[in-house]
Protein backbone atom coordinates (compact mmCIF):
# COMPACT_ATOMS: atom_id res chain seq x y z
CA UNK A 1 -21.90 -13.86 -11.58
CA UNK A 2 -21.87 -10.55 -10.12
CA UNK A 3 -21.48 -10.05 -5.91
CA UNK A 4 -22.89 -7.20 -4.11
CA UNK A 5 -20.54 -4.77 -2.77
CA UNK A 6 -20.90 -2.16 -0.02
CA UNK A 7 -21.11 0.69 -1.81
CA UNK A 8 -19.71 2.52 -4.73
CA UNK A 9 -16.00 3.77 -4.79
CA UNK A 10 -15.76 7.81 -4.88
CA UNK A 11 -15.07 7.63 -8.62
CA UNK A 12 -11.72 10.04 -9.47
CA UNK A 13 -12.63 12.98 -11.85
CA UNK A 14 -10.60 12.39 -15.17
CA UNK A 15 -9.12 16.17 -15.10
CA UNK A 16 -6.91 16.00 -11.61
CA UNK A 17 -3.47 14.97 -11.44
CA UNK A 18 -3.45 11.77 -9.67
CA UNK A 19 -0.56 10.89 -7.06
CA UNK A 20 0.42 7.80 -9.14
CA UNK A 21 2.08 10.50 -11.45
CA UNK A 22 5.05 9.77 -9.87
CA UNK A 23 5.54 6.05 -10.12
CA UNK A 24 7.06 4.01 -12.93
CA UNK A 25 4.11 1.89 -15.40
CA UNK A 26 5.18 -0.90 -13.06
CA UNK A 27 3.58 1.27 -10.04
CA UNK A 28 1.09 2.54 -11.71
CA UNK A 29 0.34 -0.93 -11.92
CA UNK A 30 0.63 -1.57 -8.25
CA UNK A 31 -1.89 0.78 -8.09
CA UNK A 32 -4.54 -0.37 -10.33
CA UNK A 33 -4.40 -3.62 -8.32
CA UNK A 34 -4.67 -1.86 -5.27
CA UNK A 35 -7.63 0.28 -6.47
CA UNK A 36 -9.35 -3.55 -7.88
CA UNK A 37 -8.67 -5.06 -4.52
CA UNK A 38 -10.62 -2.11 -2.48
CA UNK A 39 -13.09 -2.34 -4.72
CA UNK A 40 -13.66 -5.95 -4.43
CA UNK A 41 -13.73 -5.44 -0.82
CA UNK A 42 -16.56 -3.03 -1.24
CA UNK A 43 -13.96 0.10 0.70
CA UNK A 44 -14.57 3.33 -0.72
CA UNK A 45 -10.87 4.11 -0.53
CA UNK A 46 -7.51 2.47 -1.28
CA UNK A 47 -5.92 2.49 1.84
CA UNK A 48 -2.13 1.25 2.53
CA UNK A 49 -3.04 -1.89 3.67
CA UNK A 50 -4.58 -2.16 0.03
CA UNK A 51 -1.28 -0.85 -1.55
CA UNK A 52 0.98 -3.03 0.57
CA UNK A 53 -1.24 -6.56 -0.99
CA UNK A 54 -0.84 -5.09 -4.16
CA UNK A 55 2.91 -4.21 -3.85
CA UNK A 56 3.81 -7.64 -2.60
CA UNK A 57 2.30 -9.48 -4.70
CA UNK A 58 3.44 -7.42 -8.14
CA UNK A 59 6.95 -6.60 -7.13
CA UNK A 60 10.41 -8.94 -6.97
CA UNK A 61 12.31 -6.08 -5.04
CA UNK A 62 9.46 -5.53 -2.33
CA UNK A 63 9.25 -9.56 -1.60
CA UNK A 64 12.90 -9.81 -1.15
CA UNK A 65 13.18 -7.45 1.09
CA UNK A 66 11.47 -9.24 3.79
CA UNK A 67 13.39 -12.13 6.13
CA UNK A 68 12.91 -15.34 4.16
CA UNK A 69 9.29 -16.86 3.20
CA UNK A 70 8.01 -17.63 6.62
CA UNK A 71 7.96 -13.91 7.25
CA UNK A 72 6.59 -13.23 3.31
CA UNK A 73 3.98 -15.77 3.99
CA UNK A 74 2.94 -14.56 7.34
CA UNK A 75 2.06 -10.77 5.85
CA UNK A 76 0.21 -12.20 3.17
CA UNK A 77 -2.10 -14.40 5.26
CA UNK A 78 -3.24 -11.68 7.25
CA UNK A 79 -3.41 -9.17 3.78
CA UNK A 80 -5.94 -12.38 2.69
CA UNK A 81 -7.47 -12.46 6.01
CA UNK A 82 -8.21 -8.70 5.88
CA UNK A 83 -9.57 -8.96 2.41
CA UNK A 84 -11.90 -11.29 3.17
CA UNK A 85 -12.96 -10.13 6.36
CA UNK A 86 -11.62 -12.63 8.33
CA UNK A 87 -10.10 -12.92 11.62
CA UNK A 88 -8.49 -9.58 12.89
CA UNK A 89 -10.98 -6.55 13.21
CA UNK A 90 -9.77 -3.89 10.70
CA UNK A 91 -12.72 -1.52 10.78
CA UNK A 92 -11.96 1.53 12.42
CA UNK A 93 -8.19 0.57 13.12
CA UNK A 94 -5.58 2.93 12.58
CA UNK A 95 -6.19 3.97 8.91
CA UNK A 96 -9.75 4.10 7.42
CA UNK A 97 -10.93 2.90 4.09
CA UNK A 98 -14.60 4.43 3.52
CA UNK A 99 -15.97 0.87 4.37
CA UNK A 100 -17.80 2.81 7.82
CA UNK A 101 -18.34 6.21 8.56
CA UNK A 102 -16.51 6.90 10.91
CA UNK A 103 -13.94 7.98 9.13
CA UNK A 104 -11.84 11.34 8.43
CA UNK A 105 -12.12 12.59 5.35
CA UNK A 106 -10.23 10.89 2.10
CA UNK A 107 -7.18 12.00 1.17
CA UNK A 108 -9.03 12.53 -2.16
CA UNK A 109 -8.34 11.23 -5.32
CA UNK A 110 -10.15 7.53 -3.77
CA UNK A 111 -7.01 7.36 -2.02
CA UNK A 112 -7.80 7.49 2.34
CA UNK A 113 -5.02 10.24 3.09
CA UNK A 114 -2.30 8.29 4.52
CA UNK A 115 -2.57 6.10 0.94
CA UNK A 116 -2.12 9.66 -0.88
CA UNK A 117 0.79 10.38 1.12
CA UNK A 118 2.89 7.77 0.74
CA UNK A 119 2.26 8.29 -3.35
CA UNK A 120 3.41 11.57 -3.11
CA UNK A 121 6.25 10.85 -0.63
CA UNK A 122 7.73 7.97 -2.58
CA UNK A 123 7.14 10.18 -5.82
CA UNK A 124 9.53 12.77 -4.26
CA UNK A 125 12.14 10.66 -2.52
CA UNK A 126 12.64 9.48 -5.88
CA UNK A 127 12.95 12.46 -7.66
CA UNK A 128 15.71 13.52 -4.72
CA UNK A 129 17.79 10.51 -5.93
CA UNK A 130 17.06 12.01 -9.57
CA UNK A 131 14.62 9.11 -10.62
CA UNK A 132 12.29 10.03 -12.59
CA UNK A 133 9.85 7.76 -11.24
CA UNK A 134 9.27 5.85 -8.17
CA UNK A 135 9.54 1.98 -7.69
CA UNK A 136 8.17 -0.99 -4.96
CA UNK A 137 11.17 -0.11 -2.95
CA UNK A 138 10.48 3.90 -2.85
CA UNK A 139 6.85 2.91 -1.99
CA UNK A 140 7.52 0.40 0.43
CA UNK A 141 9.76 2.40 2.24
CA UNK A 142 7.20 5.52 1.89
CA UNK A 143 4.23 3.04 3.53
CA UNK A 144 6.76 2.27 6.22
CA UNK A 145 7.39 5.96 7.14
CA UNK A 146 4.01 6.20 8.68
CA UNK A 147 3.86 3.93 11.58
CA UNK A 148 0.29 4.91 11.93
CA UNK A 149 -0.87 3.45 8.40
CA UNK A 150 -2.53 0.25 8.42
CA UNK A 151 0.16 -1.30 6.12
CA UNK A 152 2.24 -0.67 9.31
CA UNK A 153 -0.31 -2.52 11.50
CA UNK A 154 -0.44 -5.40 9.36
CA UNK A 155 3.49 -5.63 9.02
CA UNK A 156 3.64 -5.58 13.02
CA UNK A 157 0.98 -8.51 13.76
CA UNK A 158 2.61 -10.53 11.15
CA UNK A 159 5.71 -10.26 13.16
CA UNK A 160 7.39 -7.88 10.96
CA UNK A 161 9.77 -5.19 12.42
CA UNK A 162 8.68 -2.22 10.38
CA UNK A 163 12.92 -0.48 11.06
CA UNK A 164 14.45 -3.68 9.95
CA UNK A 165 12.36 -3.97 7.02
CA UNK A 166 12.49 -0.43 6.31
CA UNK A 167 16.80 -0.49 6.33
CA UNK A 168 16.22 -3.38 3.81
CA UNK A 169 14.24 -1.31 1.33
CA UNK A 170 16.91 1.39 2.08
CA UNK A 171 19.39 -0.34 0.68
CA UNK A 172 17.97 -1.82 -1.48
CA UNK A 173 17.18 1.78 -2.82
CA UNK A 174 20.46 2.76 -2.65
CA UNK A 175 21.68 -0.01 -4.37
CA UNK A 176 19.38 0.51 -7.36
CA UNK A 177 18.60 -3.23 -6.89
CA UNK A 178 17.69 -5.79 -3.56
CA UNK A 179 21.51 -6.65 -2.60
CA UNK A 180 20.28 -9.47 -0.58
């Protein structure tokens, strides 16, 4: 059974680099769900909100960061809520996906631009610590450096302090592993 979606995704031409260059094959992963998700969703664009569902629910590391379950459980009910169009009104909000045009312009690559940035900024804070590649922490803490991304937004009405969370992932970095 198929389901009609909105619209096509911007397809990414095979010969450009992509911003996932950067992250580990457990990343790249990330990514791939993220990319399904927005898709399913019928966005043209894989925003951070997108990334953040996809992050939490693929990586250990990210879902230890955060304060217990409760807190965990909180940020994916209103990921799920958002995906299905439920509840809180995400069009338009800080960070657009395609879905409306209203919209800036994509950061390219089917990425909206704050998506692409936080590839390319975990992809370098990595490579600062001499890491080849990035991981859920480096991208967790690169979706948490914009507090204007929707990944942000969600964080916040879930109850999640986007510093605290952030110093988590930081050491959690540092320590090469969650030391919580």
């Amino acid at each position: 059974m198929q389901f009609p979606t909105r619209g096509t995704p911007e397809q990414i031409p095979p010969n450009l680099p992509r911003p996932e260059a950067a992250l580990s094959p457990a990343m790249a992963a990330v990514m791939s769900g993220a990319r399904r998700r927005a898709l399913r969703d019928g966005d043209r664009h894989v925003d951070t909100a997108h990334v953040l569902h996809s992050l939490v629910e693929s990586d250990v590391a990210v879902r230890d960061a955060f304060d217990g379950a409760p807190q965990l459980a909180r940020v994916l009910g209103y990921l799920v809520q958002r995906s299905i169009g439920y509840g809180l009104r995400w069009q338009g909000a800080r960070e657009d996906s395609g879905a409306v045009p209203v919209v800036r312009a994509s950061g390219g690559e089917g990425l909206s631009s704050p998506a692409a940035e936080a590839l390319e900024r975990a992809g370098r804070d990595a490579a600062r610590r001499g890491r080849p590649h990035a991981d859920g922490l480096d991208l967790l803490a690169s979706l948490l450096a914009d507090p204007r991304c929707r990944a942000v937004e969600v964080l916040e009405r879930a109850g999640v302090e986007p510093e605290r969370l952030a110093a988590r992932a930081e050491r959690g970095r540092a320590a090469g592993e969650a030391p919580w």
